[in-house]
C-alpha atoms as a PDB file:
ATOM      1  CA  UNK A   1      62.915  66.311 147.189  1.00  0.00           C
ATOM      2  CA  UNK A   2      63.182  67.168 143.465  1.00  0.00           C
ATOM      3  CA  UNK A   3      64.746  63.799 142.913  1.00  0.00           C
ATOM      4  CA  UNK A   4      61.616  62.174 144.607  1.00  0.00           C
ATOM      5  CA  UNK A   5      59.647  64.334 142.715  1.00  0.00           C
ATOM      6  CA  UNK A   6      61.143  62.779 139.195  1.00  0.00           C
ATOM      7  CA  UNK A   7      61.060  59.347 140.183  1.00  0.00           C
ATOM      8  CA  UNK A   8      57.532  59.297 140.775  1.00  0.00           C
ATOM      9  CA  UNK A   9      56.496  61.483 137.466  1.00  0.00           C
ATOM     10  CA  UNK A  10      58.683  59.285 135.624  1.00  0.00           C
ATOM     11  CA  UNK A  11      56.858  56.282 137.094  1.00  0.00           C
ATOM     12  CA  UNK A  12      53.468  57.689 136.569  1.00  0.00           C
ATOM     13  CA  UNK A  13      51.275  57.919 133.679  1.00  0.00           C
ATOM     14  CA  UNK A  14      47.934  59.312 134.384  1.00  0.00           C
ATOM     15  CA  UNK A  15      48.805  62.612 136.253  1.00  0.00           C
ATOM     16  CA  UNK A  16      46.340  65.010 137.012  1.00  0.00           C
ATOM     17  CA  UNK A  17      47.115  68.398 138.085  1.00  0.00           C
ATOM     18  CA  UNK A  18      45.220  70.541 140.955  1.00  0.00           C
ATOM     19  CA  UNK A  19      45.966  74.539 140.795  1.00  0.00           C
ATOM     20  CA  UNK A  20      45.387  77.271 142.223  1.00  0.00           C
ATOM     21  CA  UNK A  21      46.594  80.721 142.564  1.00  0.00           C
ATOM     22  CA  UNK A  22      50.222  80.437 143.097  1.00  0.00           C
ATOM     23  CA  UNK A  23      50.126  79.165 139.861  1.00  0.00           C
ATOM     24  CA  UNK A  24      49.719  82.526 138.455  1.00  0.00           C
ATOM     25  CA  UNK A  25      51.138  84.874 140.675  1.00  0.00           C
ATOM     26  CA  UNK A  26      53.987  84.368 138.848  1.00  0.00           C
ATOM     27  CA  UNK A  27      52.761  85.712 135.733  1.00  0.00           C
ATOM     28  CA  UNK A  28      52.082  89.112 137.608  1.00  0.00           C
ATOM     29  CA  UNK A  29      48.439  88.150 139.071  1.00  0.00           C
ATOM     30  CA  UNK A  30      47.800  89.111 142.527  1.00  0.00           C
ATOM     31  CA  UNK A  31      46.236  86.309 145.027  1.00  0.00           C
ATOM     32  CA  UNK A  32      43.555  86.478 147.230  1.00  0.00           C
ATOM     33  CA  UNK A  33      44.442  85.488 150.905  1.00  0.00           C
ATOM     34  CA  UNK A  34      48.292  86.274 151.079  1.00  0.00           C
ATOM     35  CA  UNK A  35      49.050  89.242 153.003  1.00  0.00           C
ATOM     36  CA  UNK A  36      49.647  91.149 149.372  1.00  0.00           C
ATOM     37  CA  UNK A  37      46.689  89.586 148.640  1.00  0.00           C
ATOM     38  CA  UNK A  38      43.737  91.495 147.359  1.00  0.00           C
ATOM     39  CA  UNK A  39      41.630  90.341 150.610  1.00  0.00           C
ATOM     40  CA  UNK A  40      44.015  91.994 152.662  1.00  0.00           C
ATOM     41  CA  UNK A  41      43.740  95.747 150.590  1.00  0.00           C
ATOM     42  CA  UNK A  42      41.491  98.541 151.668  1.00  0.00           C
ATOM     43  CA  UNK A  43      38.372  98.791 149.937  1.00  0.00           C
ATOM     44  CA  UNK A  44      35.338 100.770 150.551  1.00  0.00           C
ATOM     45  CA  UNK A  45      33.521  97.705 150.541  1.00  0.00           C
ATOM     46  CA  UNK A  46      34.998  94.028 151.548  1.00  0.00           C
ATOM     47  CA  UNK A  47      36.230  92.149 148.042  1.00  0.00           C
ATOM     48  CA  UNK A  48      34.793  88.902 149.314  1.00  0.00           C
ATOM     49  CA  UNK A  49      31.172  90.880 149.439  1.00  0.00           C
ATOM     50  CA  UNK A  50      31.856  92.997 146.173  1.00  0.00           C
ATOM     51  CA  UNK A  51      32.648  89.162 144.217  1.00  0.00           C
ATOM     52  CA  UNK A  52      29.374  87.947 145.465  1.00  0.00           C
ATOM     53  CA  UNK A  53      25.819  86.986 143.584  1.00  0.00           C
ATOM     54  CA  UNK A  54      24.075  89.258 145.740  1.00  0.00           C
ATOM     55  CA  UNK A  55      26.643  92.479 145.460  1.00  0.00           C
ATOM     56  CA  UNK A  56      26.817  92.007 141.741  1.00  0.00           C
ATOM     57  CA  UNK A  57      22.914  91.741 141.251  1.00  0.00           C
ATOM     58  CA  UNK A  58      22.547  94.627 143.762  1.00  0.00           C
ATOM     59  CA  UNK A  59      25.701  97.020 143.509  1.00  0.00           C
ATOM     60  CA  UNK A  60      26.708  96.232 139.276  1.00  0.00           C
ATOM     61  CA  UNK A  61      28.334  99.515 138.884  1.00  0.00           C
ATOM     62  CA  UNK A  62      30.575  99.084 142.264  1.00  0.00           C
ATOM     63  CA  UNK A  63      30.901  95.749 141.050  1.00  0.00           C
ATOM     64  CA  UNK A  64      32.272  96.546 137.852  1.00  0.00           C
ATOM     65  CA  UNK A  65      34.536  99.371 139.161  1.00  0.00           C
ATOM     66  CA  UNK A  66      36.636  96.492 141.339  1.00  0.00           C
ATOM     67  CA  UNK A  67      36.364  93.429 138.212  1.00  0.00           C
ATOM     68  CA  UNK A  68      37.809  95.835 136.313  1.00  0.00           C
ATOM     69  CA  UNK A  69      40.536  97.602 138.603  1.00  0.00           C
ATOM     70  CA  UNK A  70      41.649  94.157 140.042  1.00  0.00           C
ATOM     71  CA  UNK A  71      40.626  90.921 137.416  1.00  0.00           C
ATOM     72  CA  UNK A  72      41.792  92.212 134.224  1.00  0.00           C
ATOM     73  CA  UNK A  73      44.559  89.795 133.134  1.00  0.00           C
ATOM     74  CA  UNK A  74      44.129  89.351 129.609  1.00  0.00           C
ATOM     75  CA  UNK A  75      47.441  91.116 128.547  1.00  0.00           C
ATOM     76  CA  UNK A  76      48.987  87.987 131.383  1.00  0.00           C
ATOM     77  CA  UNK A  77      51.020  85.487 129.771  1.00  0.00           C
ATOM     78  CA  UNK A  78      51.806  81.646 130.962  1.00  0.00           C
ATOM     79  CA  UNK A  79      54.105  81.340 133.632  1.00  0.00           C
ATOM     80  CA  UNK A  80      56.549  78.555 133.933  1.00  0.00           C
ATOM     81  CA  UNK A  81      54.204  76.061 135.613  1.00  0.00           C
ATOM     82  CA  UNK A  82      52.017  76.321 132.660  1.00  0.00           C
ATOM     83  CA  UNK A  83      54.443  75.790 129.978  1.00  0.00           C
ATOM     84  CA  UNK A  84      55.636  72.837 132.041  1.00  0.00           C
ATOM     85  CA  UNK A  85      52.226  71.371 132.756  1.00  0.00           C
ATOM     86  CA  UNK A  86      51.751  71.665 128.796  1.00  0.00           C
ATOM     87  CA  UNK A  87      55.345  69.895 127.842  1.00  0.00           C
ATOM     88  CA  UNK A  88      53.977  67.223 130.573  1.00  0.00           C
ATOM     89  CA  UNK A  89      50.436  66.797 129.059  1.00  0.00           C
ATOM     90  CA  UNK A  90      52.032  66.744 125.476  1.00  0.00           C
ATOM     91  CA  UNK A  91      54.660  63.773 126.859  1.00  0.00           C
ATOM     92  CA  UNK A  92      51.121  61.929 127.625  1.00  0.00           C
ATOM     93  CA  UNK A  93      51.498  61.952 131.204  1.00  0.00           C
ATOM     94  CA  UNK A  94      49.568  64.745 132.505  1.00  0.00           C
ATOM     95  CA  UNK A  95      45.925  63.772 131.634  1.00  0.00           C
ATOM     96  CA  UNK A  96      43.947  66.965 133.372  1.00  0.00           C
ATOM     97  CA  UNK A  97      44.316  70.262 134.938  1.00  0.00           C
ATOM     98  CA  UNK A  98      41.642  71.335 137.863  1.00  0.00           C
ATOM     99  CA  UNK A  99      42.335  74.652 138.189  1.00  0.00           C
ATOM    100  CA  UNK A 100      40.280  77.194 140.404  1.00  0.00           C
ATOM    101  CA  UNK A 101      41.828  80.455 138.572  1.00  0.00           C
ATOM    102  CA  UNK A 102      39.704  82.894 136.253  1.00  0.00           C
ATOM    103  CA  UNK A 103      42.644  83.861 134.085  1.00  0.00           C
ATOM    104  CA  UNK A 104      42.673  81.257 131.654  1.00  0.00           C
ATOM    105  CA  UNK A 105      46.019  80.904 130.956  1.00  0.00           C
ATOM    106  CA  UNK A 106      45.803  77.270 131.077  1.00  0.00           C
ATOM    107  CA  UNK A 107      44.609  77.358 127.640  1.00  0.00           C
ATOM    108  CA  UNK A 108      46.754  80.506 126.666  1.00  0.00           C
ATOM    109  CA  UNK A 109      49.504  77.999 127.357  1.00  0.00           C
ATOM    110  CA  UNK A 110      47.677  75.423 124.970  1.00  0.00           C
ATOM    111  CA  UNK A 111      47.040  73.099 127.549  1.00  0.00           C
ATOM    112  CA  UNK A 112      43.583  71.147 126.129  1.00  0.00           C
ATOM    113  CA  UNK A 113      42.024  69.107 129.347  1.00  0.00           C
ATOM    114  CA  UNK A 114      41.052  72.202 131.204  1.00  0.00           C
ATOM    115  CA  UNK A 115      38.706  72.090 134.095  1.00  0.00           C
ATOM    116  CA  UNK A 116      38.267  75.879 135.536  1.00  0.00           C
ATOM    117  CA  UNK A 117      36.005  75.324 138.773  1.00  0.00           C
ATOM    118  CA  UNK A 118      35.634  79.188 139.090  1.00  0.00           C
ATOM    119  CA  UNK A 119      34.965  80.176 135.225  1.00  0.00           C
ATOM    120  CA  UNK A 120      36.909  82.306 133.167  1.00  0.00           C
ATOM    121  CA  UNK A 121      36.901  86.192 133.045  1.00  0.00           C
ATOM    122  CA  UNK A 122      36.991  85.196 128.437  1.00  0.00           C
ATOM    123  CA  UNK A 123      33.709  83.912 128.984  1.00  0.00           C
ATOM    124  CA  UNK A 124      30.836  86.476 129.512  1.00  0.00           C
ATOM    125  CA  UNK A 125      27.155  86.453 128.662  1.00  0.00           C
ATOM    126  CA  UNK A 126      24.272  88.617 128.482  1.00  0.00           C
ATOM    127  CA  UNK A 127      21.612  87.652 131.148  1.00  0.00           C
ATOM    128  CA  UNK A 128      18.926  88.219 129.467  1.00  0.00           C
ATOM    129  CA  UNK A 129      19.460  86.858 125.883  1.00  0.00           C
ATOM    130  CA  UNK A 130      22.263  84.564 126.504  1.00  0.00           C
ATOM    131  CA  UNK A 131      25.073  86.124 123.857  1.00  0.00           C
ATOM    132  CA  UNK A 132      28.521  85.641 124.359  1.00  0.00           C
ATOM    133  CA  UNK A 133      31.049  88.422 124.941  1.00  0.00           C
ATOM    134  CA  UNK A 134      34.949  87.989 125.258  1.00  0.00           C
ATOM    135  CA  UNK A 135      36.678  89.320 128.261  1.00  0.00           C
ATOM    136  CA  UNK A 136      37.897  92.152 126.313  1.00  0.00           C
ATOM    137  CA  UNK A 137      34.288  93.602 125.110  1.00  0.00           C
ATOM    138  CA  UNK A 138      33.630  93.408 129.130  1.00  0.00           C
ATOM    139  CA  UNK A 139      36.839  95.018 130.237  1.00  0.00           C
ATOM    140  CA  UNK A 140      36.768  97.551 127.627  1.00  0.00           C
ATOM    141  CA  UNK A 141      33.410  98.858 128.304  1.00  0.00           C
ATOM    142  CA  UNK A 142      32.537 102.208 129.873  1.00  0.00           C
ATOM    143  CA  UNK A 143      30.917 101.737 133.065  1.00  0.00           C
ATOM    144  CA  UNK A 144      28.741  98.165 133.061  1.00  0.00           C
ATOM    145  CA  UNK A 145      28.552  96.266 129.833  1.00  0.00           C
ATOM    146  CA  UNK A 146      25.601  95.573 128.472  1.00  0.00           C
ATOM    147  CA  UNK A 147      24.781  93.697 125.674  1.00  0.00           C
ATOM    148  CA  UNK A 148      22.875  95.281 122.522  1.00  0.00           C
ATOM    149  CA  UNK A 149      19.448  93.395 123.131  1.00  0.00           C
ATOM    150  CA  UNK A 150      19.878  96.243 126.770  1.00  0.00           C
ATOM    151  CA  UNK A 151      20.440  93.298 129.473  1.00  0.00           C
ATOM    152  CA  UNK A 152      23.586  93.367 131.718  1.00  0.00           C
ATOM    153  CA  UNK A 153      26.375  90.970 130.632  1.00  0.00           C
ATOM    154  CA  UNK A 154      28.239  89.053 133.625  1.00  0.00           C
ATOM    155  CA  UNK A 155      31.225  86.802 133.475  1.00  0.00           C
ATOM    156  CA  UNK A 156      30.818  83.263 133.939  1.00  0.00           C
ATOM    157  CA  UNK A 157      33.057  83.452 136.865  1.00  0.00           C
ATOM    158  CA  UNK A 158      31.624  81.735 140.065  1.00  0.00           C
ATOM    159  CA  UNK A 159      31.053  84.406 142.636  1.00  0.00           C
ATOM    160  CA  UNK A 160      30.072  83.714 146.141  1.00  0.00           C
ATOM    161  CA  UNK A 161      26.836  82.295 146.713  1.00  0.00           C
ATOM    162  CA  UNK A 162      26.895  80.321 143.662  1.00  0.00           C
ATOM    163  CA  UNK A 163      27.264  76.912 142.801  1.00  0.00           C
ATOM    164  CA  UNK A 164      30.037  75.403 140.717  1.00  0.00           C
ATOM    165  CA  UNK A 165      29.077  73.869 137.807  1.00  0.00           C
ATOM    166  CA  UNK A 166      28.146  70.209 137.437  1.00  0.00           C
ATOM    167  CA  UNK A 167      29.913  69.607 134.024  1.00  0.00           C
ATOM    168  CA  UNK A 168      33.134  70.957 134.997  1.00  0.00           C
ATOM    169  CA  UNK A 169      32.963  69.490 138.386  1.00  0.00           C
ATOM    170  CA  UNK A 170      31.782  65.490 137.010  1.00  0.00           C
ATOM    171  CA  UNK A 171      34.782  65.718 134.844  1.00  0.00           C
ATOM    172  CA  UNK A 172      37.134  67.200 137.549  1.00  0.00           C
ATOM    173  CA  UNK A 173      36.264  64.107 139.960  1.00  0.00           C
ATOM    174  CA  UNK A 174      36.126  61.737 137.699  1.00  0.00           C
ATOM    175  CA  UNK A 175      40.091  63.036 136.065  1.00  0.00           C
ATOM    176  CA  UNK A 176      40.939  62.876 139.928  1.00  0.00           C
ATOM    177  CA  UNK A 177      39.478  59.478 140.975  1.00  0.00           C
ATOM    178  CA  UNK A 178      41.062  57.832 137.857  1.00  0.00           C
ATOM    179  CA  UNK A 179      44.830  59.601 138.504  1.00  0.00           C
ATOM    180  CA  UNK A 180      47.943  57.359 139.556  1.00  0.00           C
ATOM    181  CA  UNK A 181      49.556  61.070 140.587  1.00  0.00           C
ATOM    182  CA  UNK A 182      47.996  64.146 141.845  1.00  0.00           C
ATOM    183  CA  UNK A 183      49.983  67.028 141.872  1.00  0.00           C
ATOM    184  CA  UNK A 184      48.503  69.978 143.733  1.00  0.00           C
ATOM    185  CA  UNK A 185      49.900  73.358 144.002  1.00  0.00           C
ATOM    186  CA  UNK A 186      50.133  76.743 144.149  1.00  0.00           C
ATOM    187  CA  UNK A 187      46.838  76.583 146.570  1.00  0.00           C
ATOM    188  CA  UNK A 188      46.317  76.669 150.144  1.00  0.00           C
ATOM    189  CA  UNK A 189      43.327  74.390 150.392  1.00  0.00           C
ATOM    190  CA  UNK A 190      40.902  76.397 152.250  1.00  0.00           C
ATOM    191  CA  UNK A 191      38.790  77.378 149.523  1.00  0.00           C
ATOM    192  CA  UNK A 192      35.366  74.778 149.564  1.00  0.00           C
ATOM    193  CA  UNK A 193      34.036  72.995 147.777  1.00  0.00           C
ATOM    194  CA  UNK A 194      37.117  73.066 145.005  1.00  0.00           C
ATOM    195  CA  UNK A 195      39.204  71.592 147.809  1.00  0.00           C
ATOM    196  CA  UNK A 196      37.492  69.249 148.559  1.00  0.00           C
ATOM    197  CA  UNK A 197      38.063  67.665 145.293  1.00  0.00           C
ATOM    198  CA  UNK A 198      41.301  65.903 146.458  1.00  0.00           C
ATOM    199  CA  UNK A 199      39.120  63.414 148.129  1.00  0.00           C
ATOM    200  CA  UNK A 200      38.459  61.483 145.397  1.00  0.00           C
ATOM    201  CA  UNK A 201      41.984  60.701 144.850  1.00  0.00           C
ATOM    202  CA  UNK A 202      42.710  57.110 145.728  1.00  0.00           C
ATOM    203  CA  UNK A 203      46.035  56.672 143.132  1.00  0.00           C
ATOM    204  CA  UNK A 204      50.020  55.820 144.083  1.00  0.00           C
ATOM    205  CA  UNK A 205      51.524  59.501 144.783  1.00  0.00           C
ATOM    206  CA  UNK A 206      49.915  62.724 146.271  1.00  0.00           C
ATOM    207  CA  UNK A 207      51.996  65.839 146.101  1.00  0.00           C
ATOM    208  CA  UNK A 208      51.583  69.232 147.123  1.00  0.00           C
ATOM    209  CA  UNK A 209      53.846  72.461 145.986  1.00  0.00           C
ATOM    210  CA  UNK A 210      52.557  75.017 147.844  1.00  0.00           C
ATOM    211  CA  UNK A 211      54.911  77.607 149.925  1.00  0.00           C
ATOM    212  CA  UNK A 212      53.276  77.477 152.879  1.00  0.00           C
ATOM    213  CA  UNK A 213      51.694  74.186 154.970  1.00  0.00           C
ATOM    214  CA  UNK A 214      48.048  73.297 153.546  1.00  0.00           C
ATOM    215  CA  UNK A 215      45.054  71.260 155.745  1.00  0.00           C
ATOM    216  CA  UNK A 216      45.738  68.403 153.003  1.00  0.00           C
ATOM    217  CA  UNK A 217      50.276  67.870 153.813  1.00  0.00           C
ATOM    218  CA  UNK A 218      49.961  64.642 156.287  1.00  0.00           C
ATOM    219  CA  UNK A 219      48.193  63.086 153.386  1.00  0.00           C
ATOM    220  CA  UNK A 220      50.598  63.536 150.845  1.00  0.00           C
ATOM    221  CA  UNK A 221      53.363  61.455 149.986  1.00  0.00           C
ATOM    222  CA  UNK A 222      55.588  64.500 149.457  1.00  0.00           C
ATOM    223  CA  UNK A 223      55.308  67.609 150.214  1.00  0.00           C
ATOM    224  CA  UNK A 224      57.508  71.059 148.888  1.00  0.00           C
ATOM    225  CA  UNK A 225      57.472  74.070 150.162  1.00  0.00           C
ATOM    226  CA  UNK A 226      58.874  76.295 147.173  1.00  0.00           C
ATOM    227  CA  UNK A 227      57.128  78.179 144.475  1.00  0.00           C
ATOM    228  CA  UNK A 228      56.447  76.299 141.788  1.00  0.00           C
ATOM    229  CA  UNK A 229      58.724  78.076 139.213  1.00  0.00           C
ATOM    230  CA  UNK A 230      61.489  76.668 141.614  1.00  0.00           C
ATOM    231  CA  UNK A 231      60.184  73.452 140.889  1.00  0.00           C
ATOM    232  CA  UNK A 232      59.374  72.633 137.852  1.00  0.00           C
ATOM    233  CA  UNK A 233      62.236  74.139 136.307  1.00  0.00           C
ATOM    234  CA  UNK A 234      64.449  71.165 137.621  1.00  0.00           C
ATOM    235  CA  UNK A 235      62.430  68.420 136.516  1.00  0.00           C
ATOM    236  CA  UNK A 236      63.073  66.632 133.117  1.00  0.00           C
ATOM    237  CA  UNK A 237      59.684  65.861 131.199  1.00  0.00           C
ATOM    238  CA  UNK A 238      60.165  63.044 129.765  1.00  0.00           C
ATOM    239  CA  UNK A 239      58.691  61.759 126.312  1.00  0.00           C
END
């Protein structure tokens, strides 16, 4: 499989790249729906209602307490499928990275066509006078952060109930629709409307690195069921 996997990098050269979070676990950041997952711990309220538009507007302070417990990954560093995806992008292969993690590591791993569906936990803003605050001011704040004109700074992460952004997700299809090779891993595929993405791929090789079987396999062209750092660390970027 990792032999098929080179021959059709090698023969590609507009790959795009579709991630999710098994691309960071391995760079020490919990997922959401594995049974280790943070879906699957004990909260006094359900983490799918405390990362929602409603529970933040509603419940900030509880809010807070769990963004700040469970989403702080700035001290995180690049994992192996980052550094690789760079060397690939900087070989002039890899042309995009649609990514629906928060931790931004994308671009800590100096990756430069970076399209994060979900936001990024760096980016934060004041909701009433629009300043922007780094992900440390938020995470290093007592209780929730506000922002010295007194209105409540959020991060421009997409919680539930809200839309995805129209910039990010333009450039995402259009990355996808133009690719000769998709590679998609680290994700399960379940989460809409990210995964739904995929369908605009119409190029020569779709293949998905995920450990366990995805909604998307009988479409690929090859599918691995490894972790990525298993992966990528066998194949030879060429360029």
């Amino acid at each position: 499989m990792i032999d098929e996997l080179q021959k059709m990098i090698n023969e590609s050269n507009n790959i795009v790249f579709f991630g999710g979070a098994g691309v960071s676990t391995e760079s020490g950041i919990p997922d959401f729906r594995s049974k280790d997952g943070l879906y699957n711990m004990k909260y006094k309220y359900n983490p799918e209602e405390i990362l929602s538009h409603h529970f933040f507007l509603n419940n900030t302070s509880e809010f807070y307490k769990f963004y700040k417990d469970k989403m702080n990954c700035l001290d995180k560093e690049p994992s192996t499928c980052h550094k690789f995806l760079k060397k690939l992008e900087d070989s002039g292969k890899l042309k995009a990275i649609v990514t629906q993690n928060i931790d931004g590591l994308h671009t800590k791993a100096n990756s430069t066509h970076v399209y994060e569906l979900h936001g990024s936990v760096h980016r934060n803003y004041c909701m009433k006078c629009g300043k922007f605050y780094s992900g440390k001011v938020v995470f290093d704040s007592k209780n929730i952060p506000t922002c010295e004109c007194g209105g409540i700074i959020k991060p421009d992460v997409v919680l539930y109930e809200e839309a995805l952004d129209n910039y990010t997700v333009e450039n995402s299809i259009k990355a996808i629709s133009s690719a000769d090779m998709l590679i998609i891993g680290g994700t399960s595929l379940t989460v809409y409307p990210a995964s739904g993405l995929i369908n605009y791929f119409h190029g020569k090789y779709l293949v998905i690195i995920n450990k366990q079987t995805t909604p998307y396999d009988n479409m690929a062209n090859l599918v691995i069921n490894d972790s990525l750092k298993n992966v990528f660390s066998k194949i030879k970027v060429q360029g």
